[in-house]
N, C-alpha and C. Protein backbone atom coordinates (compact mmCIF):
# COMPACT_ATOMS: atom_id res chain seq x y z
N UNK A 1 7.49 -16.77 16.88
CA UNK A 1 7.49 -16.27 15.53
C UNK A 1 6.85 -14.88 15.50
N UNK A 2 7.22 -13.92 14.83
CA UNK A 2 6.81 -12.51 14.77
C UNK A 2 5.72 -12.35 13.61
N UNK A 3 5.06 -11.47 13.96
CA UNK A 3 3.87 -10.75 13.31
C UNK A 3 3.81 -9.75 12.71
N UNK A 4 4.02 -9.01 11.44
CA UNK A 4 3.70 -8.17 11.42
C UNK A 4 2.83 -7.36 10.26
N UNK A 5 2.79 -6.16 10.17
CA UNK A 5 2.00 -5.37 9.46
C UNK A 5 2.58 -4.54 8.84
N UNK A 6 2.36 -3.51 7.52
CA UNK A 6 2.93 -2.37 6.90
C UNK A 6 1.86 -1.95 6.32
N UNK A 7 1.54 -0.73 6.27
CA UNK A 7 0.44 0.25 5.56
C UNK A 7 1.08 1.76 5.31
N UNK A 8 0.45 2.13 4.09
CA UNK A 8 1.21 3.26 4.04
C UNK A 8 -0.39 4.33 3.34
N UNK A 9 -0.12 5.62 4.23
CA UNK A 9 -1.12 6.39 3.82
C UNK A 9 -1.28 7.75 3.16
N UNK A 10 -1.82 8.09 2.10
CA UNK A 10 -1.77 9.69 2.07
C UNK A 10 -1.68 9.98 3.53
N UNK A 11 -1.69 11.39 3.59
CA UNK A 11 -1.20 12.51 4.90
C UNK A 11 -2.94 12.64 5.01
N UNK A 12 -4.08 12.17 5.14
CA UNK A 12 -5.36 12.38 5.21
C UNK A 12 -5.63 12.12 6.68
N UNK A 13 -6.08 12.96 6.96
CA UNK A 13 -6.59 12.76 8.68
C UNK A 13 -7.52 12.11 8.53
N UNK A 14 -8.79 12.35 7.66
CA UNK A 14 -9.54 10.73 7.72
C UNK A 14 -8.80 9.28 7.60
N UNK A 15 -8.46 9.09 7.61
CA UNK A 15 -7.35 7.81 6.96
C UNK A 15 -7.18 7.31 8.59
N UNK A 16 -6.67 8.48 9.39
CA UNK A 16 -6.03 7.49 11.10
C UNK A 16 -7.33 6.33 11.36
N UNK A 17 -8.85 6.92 11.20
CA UNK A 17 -9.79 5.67 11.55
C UNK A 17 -9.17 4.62 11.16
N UNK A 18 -9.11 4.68 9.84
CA UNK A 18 -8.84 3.33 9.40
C UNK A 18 -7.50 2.87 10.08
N UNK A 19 -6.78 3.33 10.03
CA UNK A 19 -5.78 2.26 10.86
C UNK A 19 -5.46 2.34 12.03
N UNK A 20 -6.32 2.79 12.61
CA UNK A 20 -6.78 2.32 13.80
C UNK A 20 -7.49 0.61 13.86
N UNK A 21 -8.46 0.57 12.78
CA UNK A 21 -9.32 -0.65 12.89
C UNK A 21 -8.13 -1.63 12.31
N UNK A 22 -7.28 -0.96 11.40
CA UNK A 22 -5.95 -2.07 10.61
C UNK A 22 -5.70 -2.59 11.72
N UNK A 23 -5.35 -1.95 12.73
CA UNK A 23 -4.40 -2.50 14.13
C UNK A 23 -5.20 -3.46 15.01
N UNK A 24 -6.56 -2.68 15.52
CA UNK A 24 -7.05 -3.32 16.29
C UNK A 24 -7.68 -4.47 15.71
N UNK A 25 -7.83 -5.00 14.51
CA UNK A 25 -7.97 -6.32 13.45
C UNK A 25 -6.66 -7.17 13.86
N UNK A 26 -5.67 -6.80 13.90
CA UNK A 26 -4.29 -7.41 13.68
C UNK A 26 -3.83 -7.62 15.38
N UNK A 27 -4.54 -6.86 16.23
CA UNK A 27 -4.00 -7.34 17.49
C UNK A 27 -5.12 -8.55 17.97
N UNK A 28 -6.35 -8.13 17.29
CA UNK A 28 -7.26 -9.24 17.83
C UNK A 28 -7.05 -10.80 17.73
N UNK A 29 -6.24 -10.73 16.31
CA UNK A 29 -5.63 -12.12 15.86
C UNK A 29 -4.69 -12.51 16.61
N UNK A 30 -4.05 -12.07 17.39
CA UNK A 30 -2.67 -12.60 18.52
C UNK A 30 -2.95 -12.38 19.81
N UNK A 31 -2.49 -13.44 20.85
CA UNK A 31 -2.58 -13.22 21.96
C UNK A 31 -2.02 -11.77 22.77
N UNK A 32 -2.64 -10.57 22.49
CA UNK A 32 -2.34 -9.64 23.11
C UNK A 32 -3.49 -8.99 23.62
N UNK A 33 -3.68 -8.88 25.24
CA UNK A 33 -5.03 -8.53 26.19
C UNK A 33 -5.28 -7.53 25.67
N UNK A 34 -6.64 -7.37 25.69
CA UNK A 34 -7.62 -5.97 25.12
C UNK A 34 -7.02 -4.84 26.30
N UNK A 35 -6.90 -5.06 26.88
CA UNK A 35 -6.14 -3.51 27.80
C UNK A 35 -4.91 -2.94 27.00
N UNK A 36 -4.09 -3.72 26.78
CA UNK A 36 -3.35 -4.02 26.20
C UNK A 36 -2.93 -3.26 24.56
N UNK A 37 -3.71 -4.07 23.85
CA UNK A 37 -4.16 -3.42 22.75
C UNK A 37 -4.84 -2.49 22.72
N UNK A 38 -5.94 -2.23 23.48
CA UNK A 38 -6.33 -0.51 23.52
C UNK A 38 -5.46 0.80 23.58
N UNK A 39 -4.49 0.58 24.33
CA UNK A 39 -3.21 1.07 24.73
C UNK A 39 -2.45 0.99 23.25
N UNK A 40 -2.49 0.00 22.62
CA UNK A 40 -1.30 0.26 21.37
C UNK A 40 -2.05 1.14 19.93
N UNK A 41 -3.33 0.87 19.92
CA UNK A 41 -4.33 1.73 19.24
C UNK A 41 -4.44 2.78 19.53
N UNK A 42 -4.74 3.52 20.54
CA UNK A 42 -4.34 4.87 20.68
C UNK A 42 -2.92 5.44 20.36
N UNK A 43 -2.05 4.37 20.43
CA UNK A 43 -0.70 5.00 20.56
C UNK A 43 -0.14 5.09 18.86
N UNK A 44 -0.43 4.45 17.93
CA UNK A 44 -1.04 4.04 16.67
C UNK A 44 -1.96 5.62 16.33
N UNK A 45 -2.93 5.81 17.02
CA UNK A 45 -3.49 6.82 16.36
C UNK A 45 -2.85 8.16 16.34
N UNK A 46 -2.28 8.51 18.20
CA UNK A 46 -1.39 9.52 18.17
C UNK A 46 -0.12 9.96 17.12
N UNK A 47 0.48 8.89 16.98
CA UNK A 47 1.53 8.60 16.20
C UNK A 47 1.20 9.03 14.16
N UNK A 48 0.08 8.46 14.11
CA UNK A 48 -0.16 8.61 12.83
C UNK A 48 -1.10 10.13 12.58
N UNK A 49 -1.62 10.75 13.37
CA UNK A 49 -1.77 11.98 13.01
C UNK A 49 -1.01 12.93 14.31
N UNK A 50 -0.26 12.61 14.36
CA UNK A 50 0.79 13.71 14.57
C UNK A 50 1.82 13.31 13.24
N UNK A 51 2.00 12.45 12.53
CA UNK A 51 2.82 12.65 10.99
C UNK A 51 1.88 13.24 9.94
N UNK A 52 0.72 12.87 9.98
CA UNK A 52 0.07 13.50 9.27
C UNK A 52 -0.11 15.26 9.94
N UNK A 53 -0.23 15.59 10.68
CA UNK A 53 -0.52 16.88 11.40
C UNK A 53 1.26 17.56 10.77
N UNK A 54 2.37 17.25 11.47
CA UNK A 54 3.11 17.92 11.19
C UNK A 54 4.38 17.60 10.68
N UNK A 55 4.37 15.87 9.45
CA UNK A 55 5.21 15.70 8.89
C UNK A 55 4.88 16.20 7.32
N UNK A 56 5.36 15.61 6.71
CA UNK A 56 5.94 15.87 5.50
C UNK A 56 5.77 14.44 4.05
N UNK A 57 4.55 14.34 3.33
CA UNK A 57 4.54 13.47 2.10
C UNK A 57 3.76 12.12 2.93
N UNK A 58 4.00 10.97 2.55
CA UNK A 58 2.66 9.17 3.07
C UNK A 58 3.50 8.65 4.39
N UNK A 59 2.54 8.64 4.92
CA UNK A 59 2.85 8.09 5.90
C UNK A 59 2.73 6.36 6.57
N UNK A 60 4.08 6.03 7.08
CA UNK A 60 3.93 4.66 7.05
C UNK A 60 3.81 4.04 8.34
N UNK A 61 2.78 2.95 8.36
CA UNK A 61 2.74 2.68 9.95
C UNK A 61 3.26 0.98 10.06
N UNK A 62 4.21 0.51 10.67
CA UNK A 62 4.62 -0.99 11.04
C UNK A 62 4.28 -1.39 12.42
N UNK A 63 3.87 -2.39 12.25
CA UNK A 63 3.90 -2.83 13.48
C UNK A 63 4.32 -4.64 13.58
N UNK A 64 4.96 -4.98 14.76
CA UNK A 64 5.68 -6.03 15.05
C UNK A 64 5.15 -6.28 16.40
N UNK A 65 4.81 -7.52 15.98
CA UNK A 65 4.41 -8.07 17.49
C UNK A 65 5.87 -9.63 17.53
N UNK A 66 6.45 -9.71 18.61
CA UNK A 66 7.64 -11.07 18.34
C UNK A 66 8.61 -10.26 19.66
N UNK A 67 9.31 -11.56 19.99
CA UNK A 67 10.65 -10.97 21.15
C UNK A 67 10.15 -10.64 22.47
N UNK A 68 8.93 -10.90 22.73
CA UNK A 68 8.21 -10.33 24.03
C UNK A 68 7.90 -8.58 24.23
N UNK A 69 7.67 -8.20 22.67
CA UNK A 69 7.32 -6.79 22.90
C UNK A 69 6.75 -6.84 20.97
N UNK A 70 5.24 -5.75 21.52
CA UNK A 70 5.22 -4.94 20.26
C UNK A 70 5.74 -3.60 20.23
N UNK A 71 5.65 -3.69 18.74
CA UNK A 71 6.91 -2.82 18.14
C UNK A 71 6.25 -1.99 17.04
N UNK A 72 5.79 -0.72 17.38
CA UNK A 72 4.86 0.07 16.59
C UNK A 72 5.88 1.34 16.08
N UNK A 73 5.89 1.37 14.43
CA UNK A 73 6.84 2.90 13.89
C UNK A 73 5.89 3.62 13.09
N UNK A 74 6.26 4.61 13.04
CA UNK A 74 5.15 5.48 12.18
C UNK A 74 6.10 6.69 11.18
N UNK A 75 6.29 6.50 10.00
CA UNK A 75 7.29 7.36 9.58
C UNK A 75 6.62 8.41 8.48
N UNK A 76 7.33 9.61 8.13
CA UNK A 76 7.12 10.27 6.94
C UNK A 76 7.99 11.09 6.28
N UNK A 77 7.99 11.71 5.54
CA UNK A 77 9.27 11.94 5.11
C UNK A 77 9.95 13.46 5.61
N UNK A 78 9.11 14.03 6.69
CA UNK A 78 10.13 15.34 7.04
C UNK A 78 11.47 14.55 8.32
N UNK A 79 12.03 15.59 7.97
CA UNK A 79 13.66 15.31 9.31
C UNK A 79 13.16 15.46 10.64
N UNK A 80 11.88 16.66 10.77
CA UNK A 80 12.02 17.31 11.70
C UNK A 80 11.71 16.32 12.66
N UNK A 81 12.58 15.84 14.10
CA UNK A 81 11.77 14.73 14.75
C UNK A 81 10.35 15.07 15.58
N UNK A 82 9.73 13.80 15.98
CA UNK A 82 8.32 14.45 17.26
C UNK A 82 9.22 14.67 18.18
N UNK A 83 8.89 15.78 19.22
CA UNK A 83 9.38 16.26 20.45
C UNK A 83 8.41 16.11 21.32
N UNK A 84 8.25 15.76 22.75
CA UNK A 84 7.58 15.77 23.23
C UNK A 84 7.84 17.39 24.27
N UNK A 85 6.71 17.81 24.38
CA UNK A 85 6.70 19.31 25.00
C UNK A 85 5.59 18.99 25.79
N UNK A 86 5.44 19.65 26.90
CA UNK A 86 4.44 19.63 28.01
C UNK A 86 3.64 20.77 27.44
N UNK A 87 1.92 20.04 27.67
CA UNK A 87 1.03 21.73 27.09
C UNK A 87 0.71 22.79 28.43
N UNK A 88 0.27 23.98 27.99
CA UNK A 88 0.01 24.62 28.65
C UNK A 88 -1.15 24.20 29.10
N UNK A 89 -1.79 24.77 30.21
CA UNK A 89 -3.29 24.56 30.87
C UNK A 89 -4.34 24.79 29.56
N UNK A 90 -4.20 26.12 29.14
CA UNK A 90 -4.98 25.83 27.69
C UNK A 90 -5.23 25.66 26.72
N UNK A 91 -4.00 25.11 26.07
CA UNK A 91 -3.74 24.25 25.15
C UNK A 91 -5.08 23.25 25.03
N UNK A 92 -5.95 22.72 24.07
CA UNK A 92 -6.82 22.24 23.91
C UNK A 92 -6.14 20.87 23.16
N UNK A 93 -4.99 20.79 22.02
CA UNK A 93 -4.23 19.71 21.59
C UNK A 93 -2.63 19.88 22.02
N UNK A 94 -2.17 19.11 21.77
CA UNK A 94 -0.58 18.87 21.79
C UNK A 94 -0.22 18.18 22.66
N UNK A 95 -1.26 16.68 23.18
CA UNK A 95 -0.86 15.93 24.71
C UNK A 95 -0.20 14.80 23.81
N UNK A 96 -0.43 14.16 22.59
CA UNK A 96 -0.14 12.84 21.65
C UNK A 96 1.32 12.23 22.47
N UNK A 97 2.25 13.34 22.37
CA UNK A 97 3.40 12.22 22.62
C UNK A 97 3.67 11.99 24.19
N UNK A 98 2.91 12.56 25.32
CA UNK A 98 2.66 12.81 26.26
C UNK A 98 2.15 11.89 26.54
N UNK A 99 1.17 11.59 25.93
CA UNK A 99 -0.36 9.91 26.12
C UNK A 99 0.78 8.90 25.84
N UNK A 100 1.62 9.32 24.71
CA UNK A 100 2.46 8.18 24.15
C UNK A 100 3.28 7.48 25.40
N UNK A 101 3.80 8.47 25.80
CA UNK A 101 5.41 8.29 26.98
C UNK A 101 4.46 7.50 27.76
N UNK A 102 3.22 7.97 28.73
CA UNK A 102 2.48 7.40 29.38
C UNK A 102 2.05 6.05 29.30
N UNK A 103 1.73 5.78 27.77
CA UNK A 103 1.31 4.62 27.79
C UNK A 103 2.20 3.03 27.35
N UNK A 104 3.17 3.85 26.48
CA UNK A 104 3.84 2.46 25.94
C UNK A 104 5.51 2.45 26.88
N UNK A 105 5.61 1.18 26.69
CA UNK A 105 7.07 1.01 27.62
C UNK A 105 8.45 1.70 27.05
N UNK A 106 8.38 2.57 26.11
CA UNK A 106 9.39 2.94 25.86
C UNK A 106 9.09 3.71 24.10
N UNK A 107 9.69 4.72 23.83
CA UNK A 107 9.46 5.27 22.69
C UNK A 107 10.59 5.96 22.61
N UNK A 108 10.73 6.51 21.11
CA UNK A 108 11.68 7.64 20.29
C UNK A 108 11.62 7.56 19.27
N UNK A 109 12.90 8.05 18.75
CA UNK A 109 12.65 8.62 17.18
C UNK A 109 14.36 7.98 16.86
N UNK A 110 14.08 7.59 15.49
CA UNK A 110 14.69 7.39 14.76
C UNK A 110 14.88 7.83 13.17
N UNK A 111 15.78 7.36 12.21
CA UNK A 111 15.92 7.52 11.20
C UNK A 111 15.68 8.59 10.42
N UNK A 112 17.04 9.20 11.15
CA UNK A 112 17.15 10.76 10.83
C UNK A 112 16.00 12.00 10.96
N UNK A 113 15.07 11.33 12.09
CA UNK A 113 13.97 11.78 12.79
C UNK A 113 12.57 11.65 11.55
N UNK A 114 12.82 10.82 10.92
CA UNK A 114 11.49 10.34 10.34
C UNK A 114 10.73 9.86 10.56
N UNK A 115 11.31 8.70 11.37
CA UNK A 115 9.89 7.45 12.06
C UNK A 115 10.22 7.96 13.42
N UNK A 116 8.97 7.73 14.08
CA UNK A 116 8.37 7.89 15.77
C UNK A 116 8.04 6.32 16.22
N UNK A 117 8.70 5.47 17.32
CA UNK A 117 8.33 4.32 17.67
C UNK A 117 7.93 4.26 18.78
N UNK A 118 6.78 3.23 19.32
CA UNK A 118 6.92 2.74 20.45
C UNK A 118 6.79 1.73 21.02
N UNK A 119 7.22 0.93 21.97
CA UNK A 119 7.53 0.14 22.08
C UNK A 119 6.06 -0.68 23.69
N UNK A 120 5.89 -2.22 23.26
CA UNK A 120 5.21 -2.58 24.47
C UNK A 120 5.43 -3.94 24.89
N UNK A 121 5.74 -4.12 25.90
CA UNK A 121 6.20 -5.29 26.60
C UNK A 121 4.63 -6.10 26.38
N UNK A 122 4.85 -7.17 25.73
CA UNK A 122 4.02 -8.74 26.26
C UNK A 122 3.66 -9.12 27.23
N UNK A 123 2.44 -9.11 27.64
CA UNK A 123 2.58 -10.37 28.88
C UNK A 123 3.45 -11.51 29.22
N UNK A 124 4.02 -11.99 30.11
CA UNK A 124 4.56 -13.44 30.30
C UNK A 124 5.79 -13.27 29.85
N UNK A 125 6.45 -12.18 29.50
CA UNK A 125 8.16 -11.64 29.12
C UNK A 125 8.64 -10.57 29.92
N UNK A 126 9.74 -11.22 30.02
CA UNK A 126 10.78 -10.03 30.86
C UNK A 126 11.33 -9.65 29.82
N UNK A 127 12.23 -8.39 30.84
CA UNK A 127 12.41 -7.75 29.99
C UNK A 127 12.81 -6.00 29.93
């Protein structure tokens, strides 16, 4: 049976704390390993202030745990999609979707490049 969550936020960069703790509350309740979930919380935070950083109007974060994978989207209302770009050496920000690719089993963009997803395999599922 699937799990999930919906929150929706002003564009406030204070605001990612908090759903950060939304998530890591909501993964603690399901069998998903703290390595695990540390990994989907960061990926959760990247995700939600990079829409807040360079989308457009509230931003919405879902997440689905069910099917042998969680299933994290983060949407707002500009077209423009996230791109992932490699930073320069001194670039101080711009690694988010970089950490992202790295960490979760699979990501992109959808819905007419509004929402950013990513995706994480379960323990004990193929896949």
């Amino acid at each position: 049976m699937a799990s999930t969550f919906e929150a929706v936020i002003a564009p406030e960069p204070d605001l990612v704390a908090r759903l950060r703790q939304i998530t890591q509350t909501f993964l603690l309740r399901r069998p998903v390993p703290a390595a695990l979930a540390d990994d989907i919380v960061v990926t959760v935070s990247e995700l939600v202030t990079n829409a807040i950083e360079h989308g457009e109007g509230t931003v919405t974060l879902r997440a689905r745990l069910g099917d042998g994978e969680a299933h994290i989207e983060v949407g707002d209302e500009s077209p423009a999609p996230a791109r992932l770009k490699p930073p320069t050496d001194d670039e101080v920000r711009g690694r988010g979707l970089l950490l992202v690719s790295v960490l979760a089993h699979d990501w992109g963009v959808h819905d007419e490049g509004r929402t950013t997803w990513a995706t994480f395999r379960l323990p004990g599922k193929a896949g």
